[in-house]
Structure formats: structure tokens, C-alpha cells
Protein backbone atom coordinates (compact mmCIF):
# COMPACT_ATOMS: atom_id res chain seq x y z
CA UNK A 1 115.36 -139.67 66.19
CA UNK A 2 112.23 -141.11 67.55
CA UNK A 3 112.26 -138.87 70.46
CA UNK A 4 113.51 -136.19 68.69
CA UNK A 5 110.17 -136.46 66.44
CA UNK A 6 108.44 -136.93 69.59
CA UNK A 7 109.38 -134.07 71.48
CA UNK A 8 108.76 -132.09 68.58
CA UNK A 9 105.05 -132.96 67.95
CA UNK A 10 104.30 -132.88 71.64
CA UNK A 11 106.02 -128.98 71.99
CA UNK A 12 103.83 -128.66 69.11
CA UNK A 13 100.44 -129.93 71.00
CA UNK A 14 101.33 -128.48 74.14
CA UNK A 15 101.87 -125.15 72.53
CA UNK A 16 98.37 -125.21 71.11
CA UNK A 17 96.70 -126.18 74.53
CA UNK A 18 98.53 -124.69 77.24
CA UNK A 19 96.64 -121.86 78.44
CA UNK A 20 98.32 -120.86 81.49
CA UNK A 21 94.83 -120.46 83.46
CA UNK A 22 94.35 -118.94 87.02
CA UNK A 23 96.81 -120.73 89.16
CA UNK A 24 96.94 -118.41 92.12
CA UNK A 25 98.37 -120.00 95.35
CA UNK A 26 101.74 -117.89 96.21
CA UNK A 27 100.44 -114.12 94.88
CA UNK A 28 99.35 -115.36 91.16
CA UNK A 29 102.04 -117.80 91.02
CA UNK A 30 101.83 -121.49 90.86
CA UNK A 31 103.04 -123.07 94.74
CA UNK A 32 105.12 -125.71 92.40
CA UNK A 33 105.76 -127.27 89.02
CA UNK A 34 105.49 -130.74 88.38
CA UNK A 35 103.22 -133.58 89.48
CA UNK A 36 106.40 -134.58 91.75
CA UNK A 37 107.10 -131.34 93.11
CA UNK A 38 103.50 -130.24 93.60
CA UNK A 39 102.64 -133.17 95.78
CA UNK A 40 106.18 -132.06 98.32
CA UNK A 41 104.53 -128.30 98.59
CA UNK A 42 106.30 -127.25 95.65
CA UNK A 43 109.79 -127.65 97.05
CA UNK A 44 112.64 -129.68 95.11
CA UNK A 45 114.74 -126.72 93.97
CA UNK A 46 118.08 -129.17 95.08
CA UNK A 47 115.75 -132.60 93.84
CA UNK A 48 115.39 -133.24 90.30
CA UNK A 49 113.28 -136.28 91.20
CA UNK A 50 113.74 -138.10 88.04
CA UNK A 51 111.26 -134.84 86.13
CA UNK A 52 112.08 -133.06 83.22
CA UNK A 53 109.67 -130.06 84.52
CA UNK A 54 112.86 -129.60 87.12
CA UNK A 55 113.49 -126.82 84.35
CA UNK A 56 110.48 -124.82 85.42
CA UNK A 57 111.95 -124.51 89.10
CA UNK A 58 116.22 -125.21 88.32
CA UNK A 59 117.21 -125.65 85.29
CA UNK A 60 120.57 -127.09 86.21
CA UNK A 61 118.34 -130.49 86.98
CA UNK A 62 118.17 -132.00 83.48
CA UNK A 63 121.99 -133.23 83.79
CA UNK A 64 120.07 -136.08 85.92
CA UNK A 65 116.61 -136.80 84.20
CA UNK A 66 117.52 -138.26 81.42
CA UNK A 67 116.06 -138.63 78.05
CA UNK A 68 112.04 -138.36 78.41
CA UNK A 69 108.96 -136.99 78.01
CA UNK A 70 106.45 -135.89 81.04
CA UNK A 71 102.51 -134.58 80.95
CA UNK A 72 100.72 -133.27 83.61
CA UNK A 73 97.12 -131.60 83.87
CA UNK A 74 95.90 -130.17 86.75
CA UNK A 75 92.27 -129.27 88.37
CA UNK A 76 92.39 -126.36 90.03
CA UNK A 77 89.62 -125.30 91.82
CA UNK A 78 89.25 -121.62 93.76
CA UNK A 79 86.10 -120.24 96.20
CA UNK A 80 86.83 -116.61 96.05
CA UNK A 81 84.28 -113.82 97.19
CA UNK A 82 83.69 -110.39 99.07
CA UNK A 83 81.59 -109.36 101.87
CA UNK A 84 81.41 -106.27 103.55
CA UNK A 85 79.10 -104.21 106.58
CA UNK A 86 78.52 -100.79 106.86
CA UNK A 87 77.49 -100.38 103.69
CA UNK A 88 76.26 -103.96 102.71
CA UNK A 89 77.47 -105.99 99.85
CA UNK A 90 78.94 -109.37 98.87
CA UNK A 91 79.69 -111.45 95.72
CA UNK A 92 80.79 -114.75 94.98
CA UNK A 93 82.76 -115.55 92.12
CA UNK A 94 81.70 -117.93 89.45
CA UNK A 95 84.63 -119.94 87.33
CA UNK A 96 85.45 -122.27 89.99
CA UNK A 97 87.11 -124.97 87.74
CA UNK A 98 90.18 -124.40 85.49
CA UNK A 99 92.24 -127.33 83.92
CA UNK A 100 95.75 -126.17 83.74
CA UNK A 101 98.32 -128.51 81.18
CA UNK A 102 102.11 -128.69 81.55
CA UNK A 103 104.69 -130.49 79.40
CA UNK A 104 108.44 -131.01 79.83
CA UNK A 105 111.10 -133.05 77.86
CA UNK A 106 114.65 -133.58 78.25
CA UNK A 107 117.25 -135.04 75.98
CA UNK A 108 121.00 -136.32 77.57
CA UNK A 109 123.07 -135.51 74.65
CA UNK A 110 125.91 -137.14 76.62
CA UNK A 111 127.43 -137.42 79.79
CA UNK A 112 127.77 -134.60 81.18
CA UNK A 113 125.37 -132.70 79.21
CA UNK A 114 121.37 -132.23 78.31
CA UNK A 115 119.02 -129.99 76.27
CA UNK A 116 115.52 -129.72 77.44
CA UNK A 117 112.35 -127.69 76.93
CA UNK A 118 109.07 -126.92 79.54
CA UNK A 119 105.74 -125.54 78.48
CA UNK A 120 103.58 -124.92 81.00
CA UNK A 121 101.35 -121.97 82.75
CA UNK A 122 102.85 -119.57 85.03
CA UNK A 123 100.02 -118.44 87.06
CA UNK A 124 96.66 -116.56 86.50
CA UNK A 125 94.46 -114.77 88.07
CA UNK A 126 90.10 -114.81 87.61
CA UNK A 127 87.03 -113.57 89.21
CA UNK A 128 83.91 -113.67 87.93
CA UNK A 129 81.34 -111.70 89.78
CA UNK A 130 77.32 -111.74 88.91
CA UNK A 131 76.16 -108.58 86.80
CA UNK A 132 72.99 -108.23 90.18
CA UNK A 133 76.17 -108.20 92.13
CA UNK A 134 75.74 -106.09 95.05
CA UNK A 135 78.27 -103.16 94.87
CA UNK A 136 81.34 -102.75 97.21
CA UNK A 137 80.26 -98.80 96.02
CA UNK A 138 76.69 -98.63 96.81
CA UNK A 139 75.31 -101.56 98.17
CA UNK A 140 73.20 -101.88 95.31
CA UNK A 141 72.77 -105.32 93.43
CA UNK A 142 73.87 -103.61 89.81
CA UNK A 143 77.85 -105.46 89.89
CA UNK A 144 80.32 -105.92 92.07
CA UNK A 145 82.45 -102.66 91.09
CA UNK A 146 79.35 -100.41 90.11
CA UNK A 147 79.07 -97.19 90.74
CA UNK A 148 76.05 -95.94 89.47
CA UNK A 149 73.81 -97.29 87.51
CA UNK A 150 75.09 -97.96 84.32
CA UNK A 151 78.14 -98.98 85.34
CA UNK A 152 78.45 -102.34 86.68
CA UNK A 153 77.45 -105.33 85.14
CA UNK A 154 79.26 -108.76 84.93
CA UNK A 155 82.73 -107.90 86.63
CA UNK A 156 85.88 -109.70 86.85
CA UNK A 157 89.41 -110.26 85.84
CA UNK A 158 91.17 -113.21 83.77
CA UNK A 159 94.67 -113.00 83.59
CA UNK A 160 96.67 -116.36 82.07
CA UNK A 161 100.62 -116.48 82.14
CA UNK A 162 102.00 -119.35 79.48
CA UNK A 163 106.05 -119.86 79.48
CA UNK A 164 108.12 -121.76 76.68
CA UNK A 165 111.41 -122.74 78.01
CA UNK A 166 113.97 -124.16 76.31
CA UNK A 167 117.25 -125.10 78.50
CA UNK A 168 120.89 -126.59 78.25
CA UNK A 169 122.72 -127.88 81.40
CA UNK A 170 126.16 -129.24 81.72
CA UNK A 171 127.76 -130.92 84.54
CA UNK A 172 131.11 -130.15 86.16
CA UNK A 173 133.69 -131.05 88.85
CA UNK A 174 133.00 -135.11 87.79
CA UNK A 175 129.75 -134.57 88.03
CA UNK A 176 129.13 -132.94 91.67
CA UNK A 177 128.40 -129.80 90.03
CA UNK A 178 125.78 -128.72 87.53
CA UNK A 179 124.64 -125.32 85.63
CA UNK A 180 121.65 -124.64 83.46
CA UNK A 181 120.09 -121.82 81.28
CA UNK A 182 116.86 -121.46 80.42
CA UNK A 183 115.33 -118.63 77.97
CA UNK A 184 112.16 -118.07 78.43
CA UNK A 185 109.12 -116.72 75.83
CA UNK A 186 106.15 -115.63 77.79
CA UNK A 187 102.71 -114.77 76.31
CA UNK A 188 100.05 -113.55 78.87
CA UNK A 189 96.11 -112.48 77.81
CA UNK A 190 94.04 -110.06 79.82
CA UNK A 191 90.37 -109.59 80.22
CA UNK A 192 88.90 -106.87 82.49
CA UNK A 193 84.91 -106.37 82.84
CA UNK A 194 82.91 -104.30 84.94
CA UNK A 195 85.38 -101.40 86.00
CA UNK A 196 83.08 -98.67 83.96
CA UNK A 197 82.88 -97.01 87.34
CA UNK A 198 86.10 -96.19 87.81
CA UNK A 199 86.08 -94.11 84.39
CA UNK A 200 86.45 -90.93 86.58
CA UNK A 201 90.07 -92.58 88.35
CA UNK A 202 91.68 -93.26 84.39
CA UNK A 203 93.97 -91.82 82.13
CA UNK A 204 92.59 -93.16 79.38
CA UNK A 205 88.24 -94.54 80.18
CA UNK A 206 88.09 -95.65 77.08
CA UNK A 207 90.39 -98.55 77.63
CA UNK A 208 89.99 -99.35 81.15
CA UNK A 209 87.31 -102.61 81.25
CA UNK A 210 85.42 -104.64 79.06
CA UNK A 211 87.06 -105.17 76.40
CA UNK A 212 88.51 -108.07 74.36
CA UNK A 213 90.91 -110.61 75.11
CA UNK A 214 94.13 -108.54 75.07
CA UNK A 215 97.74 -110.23 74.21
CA UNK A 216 101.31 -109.43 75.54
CA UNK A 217 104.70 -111.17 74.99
CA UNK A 218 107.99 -110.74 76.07
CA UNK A 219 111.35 -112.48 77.16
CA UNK A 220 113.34 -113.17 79.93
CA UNK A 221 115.91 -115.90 81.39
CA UNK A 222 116.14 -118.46 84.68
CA UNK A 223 119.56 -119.70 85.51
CA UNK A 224 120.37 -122.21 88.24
CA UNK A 225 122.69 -124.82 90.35
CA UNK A 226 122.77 -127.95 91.84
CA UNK A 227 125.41 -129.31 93.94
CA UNK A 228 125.79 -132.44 95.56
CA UNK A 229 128.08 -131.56 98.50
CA UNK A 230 127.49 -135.40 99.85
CA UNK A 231 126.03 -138.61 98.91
CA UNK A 232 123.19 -137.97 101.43
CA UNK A 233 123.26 -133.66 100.94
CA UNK A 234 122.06 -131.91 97.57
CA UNK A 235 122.02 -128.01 97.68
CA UNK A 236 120.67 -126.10 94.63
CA UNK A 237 119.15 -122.17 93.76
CA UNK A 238 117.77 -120.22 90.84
CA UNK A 239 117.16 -116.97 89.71
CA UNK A 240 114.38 -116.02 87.26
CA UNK A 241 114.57 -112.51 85.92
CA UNK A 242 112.26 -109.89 85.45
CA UNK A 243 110.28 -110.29 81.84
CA UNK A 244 109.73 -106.90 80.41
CA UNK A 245 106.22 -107.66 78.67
CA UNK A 246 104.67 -105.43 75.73
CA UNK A 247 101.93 -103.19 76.98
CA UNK A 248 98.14 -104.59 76.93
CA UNK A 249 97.06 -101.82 74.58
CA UNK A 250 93.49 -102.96 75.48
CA UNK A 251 94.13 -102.09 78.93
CA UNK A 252 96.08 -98.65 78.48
CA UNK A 253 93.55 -96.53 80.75
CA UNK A 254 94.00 -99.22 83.60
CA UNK A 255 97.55 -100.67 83.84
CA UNK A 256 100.32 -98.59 84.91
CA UNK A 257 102.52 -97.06 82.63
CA UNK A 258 99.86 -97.33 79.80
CA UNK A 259 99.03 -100.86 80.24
CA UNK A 260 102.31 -102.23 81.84
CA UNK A 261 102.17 -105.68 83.49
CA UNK A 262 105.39 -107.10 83.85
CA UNK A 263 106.51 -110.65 85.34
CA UNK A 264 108.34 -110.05 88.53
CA UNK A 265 111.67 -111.50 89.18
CA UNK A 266 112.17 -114.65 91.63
CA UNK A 267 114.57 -117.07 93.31
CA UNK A 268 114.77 -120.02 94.90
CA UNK A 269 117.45 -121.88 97.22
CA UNK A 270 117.11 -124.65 98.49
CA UNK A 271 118.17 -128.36 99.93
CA UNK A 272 117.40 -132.09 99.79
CA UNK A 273 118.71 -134.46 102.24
CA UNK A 274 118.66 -138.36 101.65
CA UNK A 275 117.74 -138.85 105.58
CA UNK A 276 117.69 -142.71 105.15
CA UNK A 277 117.94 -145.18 102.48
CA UNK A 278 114.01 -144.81 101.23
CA UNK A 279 113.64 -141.21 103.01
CA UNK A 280 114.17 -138.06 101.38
CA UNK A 281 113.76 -134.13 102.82
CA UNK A 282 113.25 -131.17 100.86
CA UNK A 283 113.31 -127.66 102.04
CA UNK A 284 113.40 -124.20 100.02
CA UNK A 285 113.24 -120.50 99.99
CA UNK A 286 111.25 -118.58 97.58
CA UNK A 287 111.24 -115.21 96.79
CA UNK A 288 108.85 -113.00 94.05
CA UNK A 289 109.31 -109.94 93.60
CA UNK A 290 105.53 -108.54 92.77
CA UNK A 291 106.65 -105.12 94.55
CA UNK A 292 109.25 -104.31 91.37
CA UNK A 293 106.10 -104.41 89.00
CA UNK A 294 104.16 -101.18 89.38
CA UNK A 295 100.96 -102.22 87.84
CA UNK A 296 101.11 -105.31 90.77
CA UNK A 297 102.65 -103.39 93.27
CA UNK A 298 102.03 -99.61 93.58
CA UNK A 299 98.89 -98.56 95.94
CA UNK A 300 95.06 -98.59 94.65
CA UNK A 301 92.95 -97.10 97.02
CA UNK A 302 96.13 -94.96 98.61
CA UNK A 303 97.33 -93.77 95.05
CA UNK A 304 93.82 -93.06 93.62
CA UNK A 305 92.07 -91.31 96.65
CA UNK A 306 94.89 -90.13 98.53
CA UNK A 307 94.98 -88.78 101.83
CA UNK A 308 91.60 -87.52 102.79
CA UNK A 309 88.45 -86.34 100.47
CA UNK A 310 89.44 -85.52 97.33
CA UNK A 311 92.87 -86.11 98.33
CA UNK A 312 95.98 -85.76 97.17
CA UNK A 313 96.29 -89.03 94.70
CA UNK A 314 94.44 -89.14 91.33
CA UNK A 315 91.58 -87.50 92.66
CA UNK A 316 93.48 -84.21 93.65
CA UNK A 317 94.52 -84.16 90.37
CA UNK A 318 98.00 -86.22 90.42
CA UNK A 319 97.26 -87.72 86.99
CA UNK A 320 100.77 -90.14 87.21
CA UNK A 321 98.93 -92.05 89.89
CA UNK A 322 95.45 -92.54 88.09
CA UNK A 323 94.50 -95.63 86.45
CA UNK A 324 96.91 -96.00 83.26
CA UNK A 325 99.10 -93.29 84.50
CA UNK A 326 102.95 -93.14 84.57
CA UNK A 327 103.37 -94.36 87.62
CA UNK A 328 99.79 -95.49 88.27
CA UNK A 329 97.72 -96.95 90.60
CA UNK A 330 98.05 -101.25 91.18
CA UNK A 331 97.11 -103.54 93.14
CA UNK A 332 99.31 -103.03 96.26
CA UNK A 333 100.81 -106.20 96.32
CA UNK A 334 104.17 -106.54 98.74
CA UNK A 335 106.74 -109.30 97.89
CA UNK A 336 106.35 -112.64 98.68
CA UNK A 337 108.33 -114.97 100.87
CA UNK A 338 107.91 -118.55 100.86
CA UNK A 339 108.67 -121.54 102.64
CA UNK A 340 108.41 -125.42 101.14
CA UNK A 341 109.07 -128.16 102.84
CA UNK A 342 108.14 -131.74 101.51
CA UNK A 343 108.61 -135.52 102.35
CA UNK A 344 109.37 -138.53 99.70
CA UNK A 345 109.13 -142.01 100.75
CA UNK A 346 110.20 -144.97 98.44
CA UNK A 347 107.50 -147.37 100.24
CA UNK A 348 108.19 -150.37 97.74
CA UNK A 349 110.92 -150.51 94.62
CA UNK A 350 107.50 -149.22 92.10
CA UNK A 351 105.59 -146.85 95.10
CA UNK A 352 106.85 -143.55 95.87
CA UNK A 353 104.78 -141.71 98.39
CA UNK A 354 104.89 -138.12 99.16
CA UNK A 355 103.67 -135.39 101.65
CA UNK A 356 104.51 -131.38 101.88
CA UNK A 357 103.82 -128.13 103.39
CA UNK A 358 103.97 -124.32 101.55
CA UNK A 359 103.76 -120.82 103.37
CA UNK A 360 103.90 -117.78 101.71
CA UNK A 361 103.24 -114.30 102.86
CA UNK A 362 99.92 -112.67 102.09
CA UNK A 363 101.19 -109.93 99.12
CA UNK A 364 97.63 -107.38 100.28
CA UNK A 365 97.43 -105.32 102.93
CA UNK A 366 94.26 -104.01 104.65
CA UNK A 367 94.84 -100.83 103.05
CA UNK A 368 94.43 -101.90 99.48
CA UNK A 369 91.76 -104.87 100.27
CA UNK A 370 88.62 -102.92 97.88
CA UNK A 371 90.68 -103.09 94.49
CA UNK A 372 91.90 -106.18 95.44
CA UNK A 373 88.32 -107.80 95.37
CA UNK A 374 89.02 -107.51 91.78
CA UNK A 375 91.79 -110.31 92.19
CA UNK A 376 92.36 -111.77 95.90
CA UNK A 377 95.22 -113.41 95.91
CA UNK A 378 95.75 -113.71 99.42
CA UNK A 379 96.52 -117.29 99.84
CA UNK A 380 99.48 -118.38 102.68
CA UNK A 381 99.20 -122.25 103.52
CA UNK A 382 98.96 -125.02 101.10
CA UNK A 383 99.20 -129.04 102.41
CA UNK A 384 100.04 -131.23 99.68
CA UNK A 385 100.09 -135.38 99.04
CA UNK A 386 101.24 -137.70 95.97
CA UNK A 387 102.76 -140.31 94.80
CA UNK A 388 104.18 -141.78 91.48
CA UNK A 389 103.59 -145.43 90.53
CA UNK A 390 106.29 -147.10 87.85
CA UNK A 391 104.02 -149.16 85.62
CA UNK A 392 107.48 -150.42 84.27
CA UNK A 393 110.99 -149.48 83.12
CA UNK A 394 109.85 -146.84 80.76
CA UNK A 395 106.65 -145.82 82.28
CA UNK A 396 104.78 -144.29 85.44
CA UNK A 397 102.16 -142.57 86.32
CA UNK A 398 101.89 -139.52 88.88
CA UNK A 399 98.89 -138.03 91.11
CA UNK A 400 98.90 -134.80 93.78
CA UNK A 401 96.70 -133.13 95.61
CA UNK A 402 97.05 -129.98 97.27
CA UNK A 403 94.62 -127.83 99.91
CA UNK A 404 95.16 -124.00 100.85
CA UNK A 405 92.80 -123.42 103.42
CA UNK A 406 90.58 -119.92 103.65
CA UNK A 407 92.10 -116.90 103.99
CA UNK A 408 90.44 -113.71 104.86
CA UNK A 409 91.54 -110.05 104.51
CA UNK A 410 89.29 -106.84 105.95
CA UNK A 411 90.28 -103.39 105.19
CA UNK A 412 88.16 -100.40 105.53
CA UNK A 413 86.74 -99.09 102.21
CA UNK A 414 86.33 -94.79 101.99
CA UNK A 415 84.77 -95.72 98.15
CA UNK A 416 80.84 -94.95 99.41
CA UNK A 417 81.92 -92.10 101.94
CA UNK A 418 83.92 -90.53 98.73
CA UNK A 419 81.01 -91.08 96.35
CA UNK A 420 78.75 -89.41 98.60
CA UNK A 421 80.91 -86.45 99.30
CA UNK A 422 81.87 -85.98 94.98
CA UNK A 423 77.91 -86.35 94.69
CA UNK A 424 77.07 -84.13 97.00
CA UNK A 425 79.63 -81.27 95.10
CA UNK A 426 78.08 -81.83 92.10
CA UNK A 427 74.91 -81.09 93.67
CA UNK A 428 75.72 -77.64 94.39
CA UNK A 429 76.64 -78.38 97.88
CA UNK A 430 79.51 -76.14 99.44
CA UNK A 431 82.42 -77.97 100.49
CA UNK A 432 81.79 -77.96 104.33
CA UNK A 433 78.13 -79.33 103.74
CA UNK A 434 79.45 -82.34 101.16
CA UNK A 435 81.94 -83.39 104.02
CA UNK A 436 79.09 -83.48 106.69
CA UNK A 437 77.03 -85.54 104.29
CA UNK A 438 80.01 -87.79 103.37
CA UNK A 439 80.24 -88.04 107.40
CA UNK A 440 77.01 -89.81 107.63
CA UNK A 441 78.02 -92.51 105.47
CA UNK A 442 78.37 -95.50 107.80
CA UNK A 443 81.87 -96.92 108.27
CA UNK A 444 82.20 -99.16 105.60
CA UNK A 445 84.34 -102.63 106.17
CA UNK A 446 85.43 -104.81 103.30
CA UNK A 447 86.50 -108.35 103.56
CA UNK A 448 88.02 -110.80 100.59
CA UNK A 449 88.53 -114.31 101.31
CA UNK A 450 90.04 -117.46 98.83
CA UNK A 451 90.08 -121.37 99.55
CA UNK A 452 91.95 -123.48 96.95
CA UNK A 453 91.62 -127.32 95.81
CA UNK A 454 93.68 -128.50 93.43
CA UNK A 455 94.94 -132.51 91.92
CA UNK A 456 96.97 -133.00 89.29
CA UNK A 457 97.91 -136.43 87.33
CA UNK A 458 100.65 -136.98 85.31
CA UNK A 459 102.24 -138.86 82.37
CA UNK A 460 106.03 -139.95 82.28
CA UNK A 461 107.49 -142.05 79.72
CA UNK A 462 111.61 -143.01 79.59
CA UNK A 463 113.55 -143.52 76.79
């Protein structure tokens, strides 16, 4: 009952604080969960590692944690920016610190089987870009996304992802096999400033940028395994389905669909191998599926300006692939494949030290690197350290730390060439005349680049 009460008022608190803020390492979404797991490069899909917040990456691992609480916070700190020649511009964004909480809990109800719940933020996304800002547009210093004056200002996007997951697990085959469930509430906000420019690209200008905090929700479920084929050999996998979110009505003229922004699908398979009595190897397999979501995975600059000047995308008049439309224009993210690998070393019977190493493929191409300043998540290695001290029986205390080192992607941006060339139309220029003046535009290169920094501590106490 204590723990019961416990548990409780701590899903209570954690519920209240957990924002979910920008956690963008793999795409938008976190490289791991867990003190433990962060510090070994996120991998541990086969290692429950004595961590309740094993449900946010298998759920099937609570069969082995337990009864106890765990609380972690992280720093997470992001240098994220533009540049760009031809036509000259660059931007830094502000926001550089976020403090991202997670809380997990499990509860052995007996042998063989466990109830457990996880709270903790998904992923994010933020910029935060100066309102003198010079344009990737114009060159000018009137915002980052401005396109005349009037319509730049302080631009940016802040995306948070928060998931509640409650879980049940049960062990079979004497205990070499386990299976967990997880179902999963997610709540998401959205804020979008500066995009006034694009009016011209929406369905629906009116709801395209700067307006409040908008809200979505939805559901989905994670299922997983863990098998223990030897003493020395653990194998384990998860799936995470696709969660069908309710539309940011806030964000109708910008999102596909009408404001669409679903939470792409994902699994994980993996290993851990005891390689020697205080040695233990990790290695997984991630996949997310950011492709299957339109709004994150359908074209920008290739839906909205299509082939040529005006084009055969939103600006020849193909209204499905404008800004908001029914099969609108997003970000142009691919899928993601990842890589985790990750080291644990019991150095004394209270000292666990650990190291790891996380690739992931860069989701942007250079095709769709201008919208993409917007929200460059274009991260691919991330080194990672920890440990986890046992204060005593019941208690210990956990630290990580975790670098992803710059990454820079240049695409070449036909947003001032097209400006020119629409100006020059509405000018009364014929059609031959507005494409020699769009001509003269110099060849305009954009780059965005991201560095990450993050350490986490964490809580555990044992019951």
C-alpha cells in the first residue's frame, strides 16, 4: 500500500510537470530513455538494467525490475542555426536550454507477473530565431522566414511530445520468456511564429503561424519481448504503433490534412550479451517511421514550388499540396535508421560504469533544407557516458552525458529567384521578361547545422 500511494502521487506530480520539451537527437525523437539507457547510446532494448523506464523502450522488461520508483531530469542543450550565400542571410536560434523530466514505476504483483507505468517526453522540436533576423527570402534583417516587410518577425517552432504509459508484462516458458503491453496517451502542443510569408503557399493563412499554444491528443500501443536464449545471451524487440493524433486546429492552414501531425510508428530489436562476469554488450536496431506521417514527411520546397517557376506544386495551382492541404506540403523528412551500441561495466559491487555510441540517418535531404530551417533535425552521431552509484539496498543514484557533434546540411534555395520572378508579374512584366529578371537572382545556397549537449541525473528507490 505504501507504494501503491506512492506511485500514485508521483504519476500525479509527474503528470503536472512533464512537458515533453525539444528532445531532438534521432529526427525529433529522444536517442534513449532512461538515465541507464541514455548513458549506453540509448541501446538496452534486450537489457532491462534493473529500470522501470525499460517500458518506454520494451515493455516486456518490468517482469525483471521489480517493485520501484525511478526519476530522471535531463539538460538538454541544442546550437541550431542557418547560413546561406548568394543571397546572404543567417540566424541563430535562441532557447538553448530545456529541462526535460521522466518518471517510471513498476509493481511485481507476483512471480511471473508486473504492472507498471512511464511518463516521460517523447521528443520536441524548437527554434527560436531573432525578429532582425536576416531572411532566407530576401536577405533582409526583418526574420528569418520574411518575405516582405511585414511579414517576419520573431520566427520559430516549439513542438513538445508527452506519453503516459501504463503496461502489464508476464513471464513464460519458466521464466526465459517475457511479453508486455503498453497503451499509450499522448498529448503534444504546437507553436508556430513567423511563417506570415508563406500566406500565399496556404489553404487556410489565417491559421498558418503565430498563434497560441495549440493542443492535440491521441492513442496508440507498444508491445514487446525479451528472451533469454542463454545465461550470457538476452535478445529482445518492440513495436510502437502509429498514434493517430487530433488535428492542431490552430495550425489548419499549415499542417497537412488540415493540421495533421501524427506520431510515426517504430521498432526496435535488439541484443545484450554478458561478455564476462562484470562486462555487459548492448546492441540494437531502430527504426521510425517519419515518412508514414505526411505533415513530417511529404516534400516542402518540391510540393509547394514544383518543378520550375510557378511550377506545378501549390504554386501552379495544385491546392492538395499547399500548406494545410489534403495531402500537403511537410517537412521532407525520410525514415530513420539507427544503430546503438553501448558498454556496462560493474567496476566495484556499488559502481556501475557505462559508455555508448548512436547513429542514425539524417531524415532531410538537400532538396527540402529551406523549410527545414524551421526545424533542423539533422542530427546522426551521439557518444554517450554514465554510471549509477547504489547509495544502499534501496537506493542509487544515476548520471549521463551524451554529445552529438555538428551536423551540417546545404541545399539550394529557388525562394528569392521565385519571389523575384512573382514580383516582377505583378509588376506588369510579361512572362519572358519576369523569368530574365528572376535569372539575375544570384544562386542562392542554404545551409542548417545542429550540435547537441545533453546530462541527465536520476533518482531510483527499491522497495
Amino acid at each position: 500500500m505504501v507504494f501503491k500511494r506512492s506511485l500514485l502521487a508521483a504519476s500525479v506530480a509527474a503528470t503536472l510537470i512533464a512537458s515533453g520539451a525539444a528532445h531532438a537527437t534521432n529526427g525529433y525523437f529522444s536517442h534513449g530513455f532512461g538515465v541507464k539507457s541514455i548513458g549506453m547510446g540509448g541501446s538496452g532494448v534486450a537489457l532491462p538494467n534493473d529500470s522501470a523506464m525499460i517500458i518506454a523502450t520494451n515493455p516486456a522488461g518490468i517482469t525483471e525490475t521489480g517493485t520501484q520508483i525511478n526519476f530522471d531530469i535531463s539538460w538538454f542543450h541544442p546550437v541550431r542555426g542557418y547560413d546561406q550565400t548568394g543571397v546572404p542571410a543567417s540566424g541563430d536560434s535562441n532557447s538553448n536550454n530545456f529541462y526535460i523530466p521522466e518518471l517510471s514505476a513498476s509493481y511485481q504483483l507476483n512471480d511471473n507477473s508486473a504492472l507498471g507505468i512511464a511518463i516521460y517526453g517523447n521528443g520536441g522540436l524548437n527554434t527560436d530565431y531573432e525578429p532582425n533576423a536576416t531572411s532566407i527570402a530576401t536577405g533582409q534583417p526583418a526574420g528569418a522566414f520574411a518575405t516582405a516587410p511585414g511579414t517576419g518577425g520573431e520566427g520559430g517552432v516549439n513542438l513538445k511530445q508527452m506519453f503516459i504509459a501504463p503496461t502489464y508484462a508476464h513471464k513464460f516458458m519458466n521464466g526465459k520468456l517475457s511479453v508486455g503491453a503498453t497503451l499509450l496517451f499522448a498529448r503534444q502542443t504546437m507553436q508556430v511564429k513567423g511563417l506570415d510569408g508563406f500566406g500565399g503557399f496556404s489553404t487556410d493563412p489565417t491559421h498558418l503561424t503565430s498563434n497560441k499554444v495549440s493542443s492535440s491528443t491521441g492513442w496508440g500501443g507498444k508491445i514487446g519481448v525479451l528472451y533469454h536464449a542463454t545465461d550470457a545471451i538476452s535478445l529482445g524487440g518492440s513495436y510502437q504503433t502509429k498514434m493517430h493524433m487530433s488535428k492542431f486546429d490552430d495550425y489548419s492552414g499549415l499542417f497537412s490534412d488540415g493540421g495533421k501531425f501524427d506520431i510515426p510508428s517504430t521498432w526496435t530489436v535488439g541484443g545484450a550479451f554478458k561478455v564476462a562476469p562484470t562486462w555487459t554488450l548492448t546492441a540494437d536496431f531502430q527504426r521510425i517511421n517519419y515518412a508514414d506521417v505526411a505533415a513530417i514527411g511529404n516534400p516542402s520546397t518540391g510540393y509547394l514550388l514544383g518543378n520550375g517557376m510557378p511550377g506545378n506544386g501549390c504554386a501552379g495551382g495544385d491546392t492538395s499540396k499547399c500548406l494545410g492541404g489534403s495531402n500537403g506540403a511537410g517537412f521532407g523528412w525520410s525514415n530513420v535508421n539507427v544503430i546503438k551500441i553501448g558498454a556496462q561495466w560493474q567496476a566495484t559491487p556499488a559502481l556501475q560504469l557505462r559508455a555508448g555510441f548512436n547513429h542514425g540517418t539524417n531524415p532531410v535531404g538537400s532538396e527540402d533544407v529551406v523549410f527545414n530551417a524551421l526545424a533542423p533535425g539533422v542530427m546522426k552521431n551521439h557518444f554517450t557516458a554514465g554510471f549509477t552509484y547504489a547509495i544502499d539496498k534501496h537506493q542509487e543514484i544515476s548520471g549521463a552525458f551524451m554529445y552529438a557533434p555538428k551536423v551540417t546540411v546545404t541545399g539550394s534555395n529557388p525562394i528569392p529567384s521565385a519571389l523575384t520572378y512573382q514580383g516582377a508579374l505583378m509588376s506588369g512584366a510579361t512572362q519572358a521578361q519576369a523569368q530574365a529578371a528572376a535569372g539575375n537572382v544570384p544562386a542562392t545556397t542554404t545551409s542548417i547545422h545542429m550540435k547537441q549537449y545533453e546530462a541527465t541525473i536520476g533518482y531510483a528507490y527499491k522497495f
